[in-house]
C-alpha atoms as a PDB file:
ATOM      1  CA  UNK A   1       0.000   0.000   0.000  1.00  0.00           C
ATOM      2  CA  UNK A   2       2.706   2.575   0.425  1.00  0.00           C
ATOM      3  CA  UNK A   3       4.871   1.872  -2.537  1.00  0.00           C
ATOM      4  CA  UNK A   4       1.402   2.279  -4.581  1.00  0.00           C
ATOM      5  CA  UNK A   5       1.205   6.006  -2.336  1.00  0.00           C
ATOM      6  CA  UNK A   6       4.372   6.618  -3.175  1.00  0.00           C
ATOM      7  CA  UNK A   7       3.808   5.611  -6.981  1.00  0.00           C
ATOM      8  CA  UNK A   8       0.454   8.119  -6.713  1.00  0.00           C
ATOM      9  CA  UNK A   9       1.813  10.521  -5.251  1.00  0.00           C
ATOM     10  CA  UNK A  10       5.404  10.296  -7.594  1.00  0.00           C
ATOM     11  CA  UNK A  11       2.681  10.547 -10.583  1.00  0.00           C
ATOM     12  CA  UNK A  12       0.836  14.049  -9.433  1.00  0.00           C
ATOM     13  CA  UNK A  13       4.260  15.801  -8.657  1.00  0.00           C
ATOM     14  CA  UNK A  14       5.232  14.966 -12.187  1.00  0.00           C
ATOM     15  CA  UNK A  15       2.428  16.509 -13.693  1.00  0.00           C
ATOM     16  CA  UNK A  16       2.519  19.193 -11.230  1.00  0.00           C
ATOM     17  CA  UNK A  17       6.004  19.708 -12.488  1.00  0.00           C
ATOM     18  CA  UNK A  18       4.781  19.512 -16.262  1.00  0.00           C
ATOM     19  CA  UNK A  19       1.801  21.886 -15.454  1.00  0.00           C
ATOM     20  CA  UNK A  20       3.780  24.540 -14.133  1.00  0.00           C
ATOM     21  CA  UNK A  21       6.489  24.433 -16.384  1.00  0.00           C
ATOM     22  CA  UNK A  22       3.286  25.307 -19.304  1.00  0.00           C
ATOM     23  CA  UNK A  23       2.047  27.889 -16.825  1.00  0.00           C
ATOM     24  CA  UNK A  24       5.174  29.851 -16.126  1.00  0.00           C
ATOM     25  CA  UNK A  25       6.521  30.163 -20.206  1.00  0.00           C
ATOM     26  CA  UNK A  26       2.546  30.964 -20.555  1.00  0.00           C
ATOM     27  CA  UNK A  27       2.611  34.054 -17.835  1.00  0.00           C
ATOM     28  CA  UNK A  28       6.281  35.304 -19.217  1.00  0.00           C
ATOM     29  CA  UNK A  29       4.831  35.664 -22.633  1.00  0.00           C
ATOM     30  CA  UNK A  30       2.066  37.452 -21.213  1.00  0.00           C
ATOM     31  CA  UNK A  31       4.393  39.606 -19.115  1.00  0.00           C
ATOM     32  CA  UNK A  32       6.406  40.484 -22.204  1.00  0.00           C
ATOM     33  CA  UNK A  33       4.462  41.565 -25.087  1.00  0.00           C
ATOM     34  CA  UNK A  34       1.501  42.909 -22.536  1.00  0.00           C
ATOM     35  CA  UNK A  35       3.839  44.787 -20.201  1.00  0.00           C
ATOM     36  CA  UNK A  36       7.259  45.133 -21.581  1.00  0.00           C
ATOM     37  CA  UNK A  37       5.731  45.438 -24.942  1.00  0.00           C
ATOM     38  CA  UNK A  38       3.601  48.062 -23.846  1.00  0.00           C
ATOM     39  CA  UNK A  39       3.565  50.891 -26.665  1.00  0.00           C
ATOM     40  CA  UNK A  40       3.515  53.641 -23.687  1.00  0.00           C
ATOM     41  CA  UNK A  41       7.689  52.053 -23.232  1.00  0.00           C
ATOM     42  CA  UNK A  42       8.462  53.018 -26.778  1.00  0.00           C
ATOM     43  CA  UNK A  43       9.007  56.640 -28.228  1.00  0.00           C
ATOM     44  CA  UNK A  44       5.682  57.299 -30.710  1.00  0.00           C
ATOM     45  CA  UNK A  45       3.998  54.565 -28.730  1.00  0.00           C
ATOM     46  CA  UNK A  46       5.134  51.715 -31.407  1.00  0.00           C
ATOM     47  CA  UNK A  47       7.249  49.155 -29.765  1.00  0.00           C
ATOM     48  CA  UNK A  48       9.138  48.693 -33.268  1.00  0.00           C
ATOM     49  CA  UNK A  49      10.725  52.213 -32.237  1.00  0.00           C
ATOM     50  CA  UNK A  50      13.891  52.632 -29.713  1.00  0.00           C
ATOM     51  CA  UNK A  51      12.619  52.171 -26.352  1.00  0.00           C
ATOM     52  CA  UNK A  52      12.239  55.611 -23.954  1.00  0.00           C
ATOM     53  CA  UNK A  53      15.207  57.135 -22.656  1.00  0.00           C
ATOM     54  CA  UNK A  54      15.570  54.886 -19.091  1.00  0.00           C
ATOM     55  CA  UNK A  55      12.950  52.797 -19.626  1.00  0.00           C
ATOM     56  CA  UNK A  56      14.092  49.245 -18.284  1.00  0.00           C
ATOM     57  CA  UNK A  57      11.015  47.460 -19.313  1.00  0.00           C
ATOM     58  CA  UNK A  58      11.204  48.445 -23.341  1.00  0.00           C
ATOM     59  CA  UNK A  59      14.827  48.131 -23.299  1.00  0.00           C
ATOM     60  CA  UNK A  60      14.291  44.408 -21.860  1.00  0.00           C
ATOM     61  CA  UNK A  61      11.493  43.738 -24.605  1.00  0.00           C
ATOM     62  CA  UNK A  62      14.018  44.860 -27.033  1.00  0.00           C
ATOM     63  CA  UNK A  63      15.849  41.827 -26.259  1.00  0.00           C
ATOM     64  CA  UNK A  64      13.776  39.763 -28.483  1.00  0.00           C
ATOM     65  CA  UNK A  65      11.696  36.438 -28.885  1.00  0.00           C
ATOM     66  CA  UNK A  66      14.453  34.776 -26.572  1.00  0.00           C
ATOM     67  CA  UNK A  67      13.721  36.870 -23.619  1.00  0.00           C
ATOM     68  CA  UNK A  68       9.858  35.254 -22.591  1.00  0.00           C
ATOM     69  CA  UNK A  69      11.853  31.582 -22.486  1.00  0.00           C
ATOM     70  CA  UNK A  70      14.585  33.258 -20.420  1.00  0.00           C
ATOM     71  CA  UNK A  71      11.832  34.867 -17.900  1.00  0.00           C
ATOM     72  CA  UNK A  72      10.188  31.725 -17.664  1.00  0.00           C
ATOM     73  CA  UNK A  73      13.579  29.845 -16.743  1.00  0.00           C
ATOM     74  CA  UNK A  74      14.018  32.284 -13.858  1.00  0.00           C
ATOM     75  CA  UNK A  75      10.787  31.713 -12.869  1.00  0.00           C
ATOM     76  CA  UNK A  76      10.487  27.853 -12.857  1.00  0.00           C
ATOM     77  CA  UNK A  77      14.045  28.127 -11.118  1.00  0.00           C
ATOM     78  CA  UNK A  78      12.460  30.842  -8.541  1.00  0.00           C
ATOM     79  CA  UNK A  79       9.287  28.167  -8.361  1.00  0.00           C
ATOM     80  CA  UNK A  80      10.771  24.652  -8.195  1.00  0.00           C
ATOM     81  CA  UNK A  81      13.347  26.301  -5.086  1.00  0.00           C
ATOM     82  CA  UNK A  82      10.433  27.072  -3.015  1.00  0.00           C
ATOM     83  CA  UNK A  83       8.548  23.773  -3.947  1.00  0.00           C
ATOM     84  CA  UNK A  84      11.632  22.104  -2.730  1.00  0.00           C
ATOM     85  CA  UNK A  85      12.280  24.150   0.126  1.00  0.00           C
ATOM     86  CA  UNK A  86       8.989  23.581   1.636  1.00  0.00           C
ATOM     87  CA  UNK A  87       9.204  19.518   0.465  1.00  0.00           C
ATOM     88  CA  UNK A  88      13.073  19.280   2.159  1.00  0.00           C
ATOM     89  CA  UNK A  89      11.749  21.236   5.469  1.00  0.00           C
ATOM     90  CA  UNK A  90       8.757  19.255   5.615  1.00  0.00           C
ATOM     91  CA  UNK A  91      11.032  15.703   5.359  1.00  0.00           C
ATOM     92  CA  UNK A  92      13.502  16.920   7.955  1.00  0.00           C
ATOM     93  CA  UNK A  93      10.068  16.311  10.409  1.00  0.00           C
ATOM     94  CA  UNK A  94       9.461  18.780  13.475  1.00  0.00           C
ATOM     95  CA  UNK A  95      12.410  19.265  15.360  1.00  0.00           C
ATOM     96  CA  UNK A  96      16.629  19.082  15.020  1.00  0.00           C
ATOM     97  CA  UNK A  97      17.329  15.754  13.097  1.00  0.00           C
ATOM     98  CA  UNK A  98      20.719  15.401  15.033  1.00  0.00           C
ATOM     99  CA  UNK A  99      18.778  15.884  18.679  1.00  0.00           C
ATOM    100  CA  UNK A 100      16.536  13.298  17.452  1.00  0.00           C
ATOM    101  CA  UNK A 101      19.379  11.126  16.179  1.00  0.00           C
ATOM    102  CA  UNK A 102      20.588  11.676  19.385  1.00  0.00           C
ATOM    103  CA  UNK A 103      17.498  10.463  21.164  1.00  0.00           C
ATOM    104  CA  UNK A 104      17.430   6.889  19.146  1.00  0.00           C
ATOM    105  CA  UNK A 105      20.315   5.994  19.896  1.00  0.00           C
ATOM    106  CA  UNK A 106      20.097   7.178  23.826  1.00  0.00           C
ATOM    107  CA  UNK A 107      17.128   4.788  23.814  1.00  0.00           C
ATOM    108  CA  UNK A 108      18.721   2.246  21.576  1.00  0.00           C
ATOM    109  CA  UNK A 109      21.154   1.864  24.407  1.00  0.00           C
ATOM    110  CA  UNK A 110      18.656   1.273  27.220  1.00  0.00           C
ATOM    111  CA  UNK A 111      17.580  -1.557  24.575  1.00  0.00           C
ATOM    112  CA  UNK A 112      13.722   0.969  24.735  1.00  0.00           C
ATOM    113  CA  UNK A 113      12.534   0.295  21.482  1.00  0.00           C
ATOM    114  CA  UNK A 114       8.735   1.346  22.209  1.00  0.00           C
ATOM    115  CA  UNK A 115      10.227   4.796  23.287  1.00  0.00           C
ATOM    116  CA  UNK A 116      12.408   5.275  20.110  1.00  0.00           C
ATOM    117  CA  UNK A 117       9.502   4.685  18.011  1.00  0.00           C
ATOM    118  CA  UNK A 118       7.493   7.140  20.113  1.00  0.00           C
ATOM    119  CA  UNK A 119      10.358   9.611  19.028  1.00  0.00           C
ATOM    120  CA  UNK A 120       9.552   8.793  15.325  1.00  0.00           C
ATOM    121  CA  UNK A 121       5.959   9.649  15.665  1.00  0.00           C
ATOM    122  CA  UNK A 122       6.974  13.129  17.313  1.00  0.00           C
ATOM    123  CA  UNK A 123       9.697  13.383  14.433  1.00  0.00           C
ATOM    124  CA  UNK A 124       7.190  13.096  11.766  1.00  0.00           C
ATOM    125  CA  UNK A 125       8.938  13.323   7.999  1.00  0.00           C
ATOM    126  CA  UNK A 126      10.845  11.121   6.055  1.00  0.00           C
ATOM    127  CA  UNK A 127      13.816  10.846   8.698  1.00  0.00           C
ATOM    128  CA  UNK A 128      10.868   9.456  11.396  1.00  0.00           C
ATOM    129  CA  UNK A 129       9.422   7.020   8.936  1.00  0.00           C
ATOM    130  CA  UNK A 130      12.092   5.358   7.788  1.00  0.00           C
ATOM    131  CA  UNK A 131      13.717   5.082  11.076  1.00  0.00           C
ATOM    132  CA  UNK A 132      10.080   3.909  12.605  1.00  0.00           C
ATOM    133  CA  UNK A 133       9.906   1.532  10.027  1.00  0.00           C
ATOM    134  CA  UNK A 134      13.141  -0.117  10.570  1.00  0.00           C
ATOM    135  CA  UNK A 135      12.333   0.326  14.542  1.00  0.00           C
ATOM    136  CA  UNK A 136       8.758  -1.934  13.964  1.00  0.00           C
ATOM    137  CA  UNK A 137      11.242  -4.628  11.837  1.00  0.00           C
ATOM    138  CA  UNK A 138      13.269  -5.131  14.991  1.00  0.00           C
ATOM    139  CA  UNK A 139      10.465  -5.550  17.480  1.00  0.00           C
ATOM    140  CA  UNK A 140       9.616  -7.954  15.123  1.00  0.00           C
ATOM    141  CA  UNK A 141      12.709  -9.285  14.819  1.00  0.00           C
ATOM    142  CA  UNK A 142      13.447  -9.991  17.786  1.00  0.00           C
ATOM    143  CA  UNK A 143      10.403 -12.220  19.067  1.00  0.00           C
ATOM    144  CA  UNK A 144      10.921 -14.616  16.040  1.00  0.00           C
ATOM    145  CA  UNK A 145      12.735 -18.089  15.964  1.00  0.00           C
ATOM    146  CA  UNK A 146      12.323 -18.992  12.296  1.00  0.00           C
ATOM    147  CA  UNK A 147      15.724 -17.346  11.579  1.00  0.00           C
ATOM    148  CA  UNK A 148      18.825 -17.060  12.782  1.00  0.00           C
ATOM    149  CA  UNK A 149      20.788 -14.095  14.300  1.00  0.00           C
ATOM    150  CA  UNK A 150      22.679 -13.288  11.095  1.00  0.00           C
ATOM    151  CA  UNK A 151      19.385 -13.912   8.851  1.00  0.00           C
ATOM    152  CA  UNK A 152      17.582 -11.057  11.243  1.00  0.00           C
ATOM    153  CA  UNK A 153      20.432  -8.547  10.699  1.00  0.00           C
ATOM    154  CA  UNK A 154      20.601  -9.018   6.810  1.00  0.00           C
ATOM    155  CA  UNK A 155      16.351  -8.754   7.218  1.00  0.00           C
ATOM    156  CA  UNK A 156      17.090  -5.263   9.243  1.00  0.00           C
ATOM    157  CA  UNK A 157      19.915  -4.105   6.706  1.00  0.00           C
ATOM    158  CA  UNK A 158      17.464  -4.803   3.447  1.00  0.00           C
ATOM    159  CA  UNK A 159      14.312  -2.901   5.342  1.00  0.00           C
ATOM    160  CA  UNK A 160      16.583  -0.188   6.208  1.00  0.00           C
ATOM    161  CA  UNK A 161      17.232  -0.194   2.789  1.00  0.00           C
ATOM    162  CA  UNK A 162      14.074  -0.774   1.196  1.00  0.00           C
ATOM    163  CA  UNK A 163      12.425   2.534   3.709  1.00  0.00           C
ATOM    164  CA  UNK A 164      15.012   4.708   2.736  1.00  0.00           C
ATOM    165  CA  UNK A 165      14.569   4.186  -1.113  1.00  0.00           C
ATOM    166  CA  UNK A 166      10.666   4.790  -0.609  1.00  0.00           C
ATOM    167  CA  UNK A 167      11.372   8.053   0.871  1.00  0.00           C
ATOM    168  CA  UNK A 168      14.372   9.586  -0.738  1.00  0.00           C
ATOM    169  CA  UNK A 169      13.812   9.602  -4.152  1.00  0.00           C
ATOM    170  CA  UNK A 170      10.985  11.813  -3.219  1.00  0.00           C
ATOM    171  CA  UNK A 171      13.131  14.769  -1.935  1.00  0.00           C
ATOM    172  CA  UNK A 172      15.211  14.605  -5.142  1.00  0.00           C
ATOM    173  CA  UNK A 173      12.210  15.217  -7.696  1.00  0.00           C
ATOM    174  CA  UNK A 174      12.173  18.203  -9.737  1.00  0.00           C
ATOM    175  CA  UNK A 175      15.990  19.027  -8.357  1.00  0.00           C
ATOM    176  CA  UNK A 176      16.839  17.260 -12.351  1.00  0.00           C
ATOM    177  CA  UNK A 177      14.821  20.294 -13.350  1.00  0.00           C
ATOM    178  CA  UNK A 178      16.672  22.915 -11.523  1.00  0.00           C
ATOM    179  CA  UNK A 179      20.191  21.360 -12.581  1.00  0.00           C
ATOM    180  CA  UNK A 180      18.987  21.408 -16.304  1.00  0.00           C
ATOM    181  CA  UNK A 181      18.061  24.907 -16.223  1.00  0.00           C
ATOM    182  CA  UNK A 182      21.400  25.915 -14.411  1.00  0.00           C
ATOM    183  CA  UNK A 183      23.217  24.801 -17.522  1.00  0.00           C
ATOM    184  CA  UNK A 184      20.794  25.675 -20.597  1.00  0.00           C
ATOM    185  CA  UNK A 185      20.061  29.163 -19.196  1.00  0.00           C
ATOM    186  CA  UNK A 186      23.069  30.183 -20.180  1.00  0.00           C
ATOM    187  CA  UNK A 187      23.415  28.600 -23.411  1.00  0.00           C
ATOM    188  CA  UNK A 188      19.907  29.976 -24.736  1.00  0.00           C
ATOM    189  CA  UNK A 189      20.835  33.718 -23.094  1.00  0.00           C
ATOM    190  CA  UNK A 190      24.282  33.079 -25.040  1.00  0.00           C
ATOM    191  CA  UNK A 191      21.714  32.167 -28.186  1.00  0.00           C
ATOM    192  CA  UNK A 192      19.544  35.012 -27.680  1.00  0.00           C
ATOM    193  CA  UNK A 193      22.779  37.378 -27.751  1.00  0.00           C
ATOM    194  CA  UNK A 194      24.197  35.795 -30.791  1.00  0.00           C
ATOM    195  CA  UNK A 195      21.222  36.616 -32.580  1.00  0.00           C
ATOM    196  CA  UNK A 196      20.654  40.144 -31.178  1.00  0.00           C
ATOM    197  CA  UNK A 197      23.794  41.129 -32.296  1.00  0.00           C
ATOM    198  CA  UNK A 198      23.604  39.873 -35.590  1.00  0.00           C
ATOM    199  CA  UNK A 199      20.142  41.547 -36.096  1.00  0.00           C
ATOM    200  CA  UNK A 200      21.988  44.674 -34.931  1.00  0.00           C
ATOM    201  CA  UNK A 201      24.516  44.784 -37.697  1.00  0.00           C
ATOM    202  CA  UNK A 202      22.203  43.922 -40.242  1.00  0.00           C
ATOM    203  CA  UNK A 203      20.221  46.808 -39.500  1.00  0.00           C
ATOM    204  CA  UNK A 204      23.556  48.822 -39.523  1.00  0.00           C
ATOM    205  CA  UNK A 205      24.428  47.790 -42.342  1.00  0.00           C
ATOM    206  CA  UNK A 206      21.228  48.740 -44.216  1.00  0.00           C
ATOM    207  CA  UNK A 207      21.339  52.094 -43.018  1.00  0.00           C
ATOM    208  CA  UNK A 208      24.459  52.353 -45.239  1.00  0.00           C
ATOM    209  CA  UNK A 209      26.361  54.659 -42.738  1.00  0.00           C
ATOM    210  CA  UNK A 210      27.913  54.327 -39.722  1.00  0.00           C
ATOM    211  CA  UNK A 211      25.214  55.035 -36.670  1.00  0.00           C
ATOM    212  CA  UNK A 212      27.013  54.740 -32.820  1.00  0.00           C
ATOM    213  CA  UNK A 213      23.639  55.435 -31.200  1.00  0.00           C
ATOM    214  CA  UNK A 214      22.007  52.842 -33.411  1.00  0.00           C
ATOM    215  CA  UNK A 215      25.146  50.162 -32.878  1.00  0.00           C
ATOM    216  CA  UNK A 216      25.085  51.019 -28.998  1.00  0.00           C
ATOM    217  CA  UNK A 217      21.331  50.460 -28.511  1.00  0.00           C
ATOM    218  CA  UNK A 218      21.138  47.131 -30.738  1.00  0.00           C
ATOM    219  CA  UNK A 219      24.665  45.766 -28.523  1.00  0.00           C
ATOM    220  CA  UNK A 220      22.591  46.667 -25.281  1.00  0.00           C
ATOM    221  CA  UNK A 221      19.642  44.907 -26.524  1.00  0.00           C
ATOM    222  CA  UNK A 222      21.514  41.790 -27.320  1.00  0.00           C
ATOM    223  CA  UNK A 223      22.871  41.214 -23.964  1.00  0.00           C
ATOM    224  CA  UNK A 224      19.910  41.315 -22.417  1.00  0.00           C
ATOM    225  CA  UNK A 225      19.758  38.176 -23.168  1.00  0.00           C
ATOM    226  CA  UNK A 226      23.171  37.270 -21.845  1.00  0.00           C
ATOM    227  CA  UNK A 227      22.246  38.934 -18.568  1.00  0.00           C
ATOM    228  CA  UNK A 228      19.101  36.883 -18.224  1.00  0.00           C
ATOM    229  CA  UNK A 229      21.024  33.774 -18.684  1.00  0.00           C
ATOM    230  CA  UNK A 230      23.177  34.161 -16.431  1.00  0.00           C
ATOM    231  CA  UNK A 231      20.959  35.155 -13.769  1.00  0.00           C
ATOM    232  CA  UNK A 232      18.749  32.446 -14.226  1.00  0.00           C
ATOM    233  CA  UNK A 233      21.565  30.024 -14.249  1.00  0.00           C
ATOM    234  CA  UNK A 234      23.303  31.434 -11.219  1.00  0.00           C
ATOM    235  CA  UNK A 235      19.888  31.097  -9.075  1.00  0.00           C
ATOM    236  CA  UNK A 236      19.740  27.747 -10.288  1.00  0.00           C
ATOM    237  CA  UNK A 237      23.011  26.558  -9.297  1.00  0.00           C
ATOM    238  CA  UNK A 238      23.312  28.098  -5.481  1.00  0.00           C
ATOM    239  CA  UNK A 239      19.546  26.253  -4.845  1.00  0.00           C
ATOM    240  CA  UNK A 240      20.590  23.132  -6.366  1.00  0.00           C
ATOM    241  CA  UNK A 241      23.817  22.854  -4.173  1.00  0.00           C
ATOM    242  CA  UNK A 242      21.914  23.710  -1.540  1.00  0.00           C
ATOM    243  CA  UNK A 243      19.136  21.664  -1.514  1.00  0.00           C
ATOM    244  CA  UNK A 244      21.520  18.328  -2.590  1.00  0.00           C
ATOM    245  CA  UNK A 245      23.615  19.083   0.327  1.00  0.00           C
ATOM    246  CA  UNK A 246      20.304  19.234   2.969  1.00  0.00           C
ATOM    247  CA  UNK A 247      19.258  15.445   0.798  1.00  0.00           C
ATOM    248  CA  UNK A 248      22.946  14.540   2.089  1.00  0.00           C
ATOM    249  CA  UNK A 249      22.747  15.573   5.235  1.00  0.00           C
ATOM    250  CA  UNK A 250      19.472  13.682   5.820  1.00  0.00           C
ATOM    251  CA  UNK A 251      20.838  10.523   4.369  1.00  0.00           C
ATOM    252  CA  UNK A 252      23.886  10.530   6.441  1.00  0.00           C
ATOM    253  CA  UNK A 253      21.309  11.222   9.686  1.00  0.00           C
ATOM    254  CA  UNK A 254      19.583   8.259   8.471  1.00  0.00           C
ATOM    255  CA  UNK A 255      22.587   6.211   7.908  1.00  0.00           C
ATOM    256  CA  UNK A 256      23.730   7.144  11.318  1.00  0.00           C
ATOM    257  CA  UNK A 257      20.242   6.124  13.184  1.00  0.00           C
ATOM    258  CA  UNK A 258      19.836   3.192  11.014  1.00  0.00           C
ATOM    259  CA  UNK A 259      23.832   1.609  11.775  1.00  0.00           C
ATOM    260  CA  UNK A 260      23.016   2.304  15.606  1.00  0.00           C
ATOM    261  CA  UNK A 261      19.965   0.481  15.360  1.00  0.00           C
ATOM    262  CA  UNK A 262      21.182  -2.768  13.619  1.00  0.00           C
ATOM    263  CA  UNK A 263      24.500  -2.321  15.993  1.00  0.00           C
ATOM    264  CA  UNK A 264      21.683  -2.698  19.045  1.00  0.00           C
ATOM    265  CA  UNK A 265      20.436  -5.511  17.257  1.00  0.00           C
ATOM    266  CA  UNK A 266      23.693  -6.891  17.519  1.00  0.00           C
ATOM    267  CA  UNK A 267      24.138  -6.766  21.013  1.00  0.00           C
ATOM    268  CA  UNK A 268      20.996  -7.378  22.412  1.00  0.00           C
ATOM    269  CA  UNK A 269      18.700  -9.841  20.572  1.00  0.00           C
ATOM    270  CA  UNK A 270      20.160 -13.281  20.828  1.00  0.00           C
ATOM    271  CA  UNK A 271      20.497 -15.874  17.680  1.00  0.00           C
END
C-alpha cells in the first residue's frame, strides 16, 4: 500500500512539475508583449521604435523572442526552489534531526525500542518514517525463531534499505529540473545574444552609414539576453547545491540512526 502512495503521489508531482512548467513560459509571454511590450515604453507609442530614454522594461522587450523563455527559466528556477524548500523542510520532520538522532540511539542503548519509536511519531517526515519503520522490523525481529541471528540482521539491513529508497527519491524530484536549467540558461541567453547582435549589424548595415547610437542600442539589446542567462543560471546553481547538500545531510542522519539500530540488534537480541 505505500509503494502504490508513493507511486500516486510520484505521478501528481510529475504533472505538477509539467503543469507549471506550461504555466510559467505561458505568464512570461504574457508579461512580455503585454507589459514590456507596452507601446507607452516606446518613443511614438510603437514598440518597433527605440525604447524611452531609461525605460528598463522596453529596453528588456528589445531583447527579443528569446527573452519570454529566459523569464520563464528564472521563474520555474524561482518556483521549483520554493517547492523544494517547503518539500526538504517538511522531510527533515518537526524538530533538530541530530537531537533526534541523538534520542534513538540514547534509547537504543537502554535496549527501549517502544520509546524510540514514540520519538519517530513526534519526528514526523521522512527521517521518522524510515527510522520507525526499521524500529517496527526489529520488534519484530526480535520475538521470532524462524531465523537465525545473522538472517535477522541481513532482514534489518534490506528494510533499512528498502524505507530509505521509498522516501528519498521523493526529496530529489524536480531538483533534475533545476540542474537542467542551471546549464541551458546560459546557453539559450548566449543564443539570444548571438542573434541580437547579428540583427543589430544587419540593420547597420542597411542604413548604409555608420550610426554609434544605433550600434550602442542594438549591442545593449543583445545582452539582455546574456544577462538573463546568467541570472537564471546562477539562481539555479546556489539552490541546487543547496538543496543536494540538505538530501545529504538527511541521508547521512539516516545512515547514522539506522547503523546504531542494527549495531543494538547486535548486542541485544540473541540468535
Amino acid at each position: 500500500m505505500k509503494k502504490q502512495n508513493n507511486s500516486f503521489l510520484s505521478k501528481l508531482k510529475s504533472a505538477f512539475a509539467i503543469l507549471t512548467i506550461v504555466v510559467l513560459i505561458t505568464v512570461a509571454h504574457l508579461i512580455y508583449y503585454f507589459v514590456l511590450g507596452n507601446p507607452a515604453n516606446f518613443e511614438g507609442g510603437n514598440p518597433d521604435n527605440h525604447p524611452l530614454p531609461g525605460n528598463y522594461l522596453g529596453i528588456v522587450y528589445k531583447g527579443g523572442v528569446i527573452v519570454p523563455f529566459l523569464m520563464s527559466f528564472f521563474m520555474m528556477v524561482f518556483t521549483f526552489s520554493l517547492e523544494r524548500f517547503f518539500t526538504i523542510t517538511l522531510a527533515s520532520g518537526r524538530g533538530s534531526i541530530s537531537e533526534f538522532v541523538r534520542k534513538i540511539k540514547s534509547h537504543l542503548d537502554t535496549n527501549n525500542i517502544t520509546a524510540a519509536i514514540a520519538e519517530c511519531d513526534k519526528q514526523k517526515g521522512s527521517v521518522g518514517n524510515v527510522i520507525r519503520a526499521v524500529l517496527e522490523k526489529y520488534k519484530e525481529l526480535a520475538d521470532d525463531t524462524s531465523f537465525d541471528k545473522e538472517q535477522k540482521v541481513a532482514a534489518l539491513q534490506k528494510e533499512l534499505e528498502d524505507a530509505t529508497s521509498l522516501e528519498l527519491p521523493m526529496l530529489e524530484k524536480n531538483l533534475v529540473v533545476i540542474a537542467t536549467l542551471a546549464s541551458v540558461s546560459t546557453l539559450v541567453g548566449l543564443l539570444g545574444t548571438v542573434i541580437g547582435m547579428i540583427r543589430a549589424f544587419a540593420a547597420l548595415a542597411q542604413a548604409g552609414s555608420p550610426d554609434s547610437v544605433a550600434l550602442a542600442n542594438g549591442i545593449s539589446e543583445a545582452l539582455i539576453n546574456t544577462a538573463l542567462g546568467i541570472a537564471s543560471s546562477a539562481l539555479a546553481i546556489i539552490t541546487y547545491n543547496y538543496f543536494t547538500s540538505k538530501i545529504d545531510a538527511l541521508s547521512y542522519s539516516i545512515d547514522e540512526a539506522g547503523f546504531s539500530i542494527i549495531q543494538s540488534f547486535n548486542a541485544n537480541v540473541k540468535a
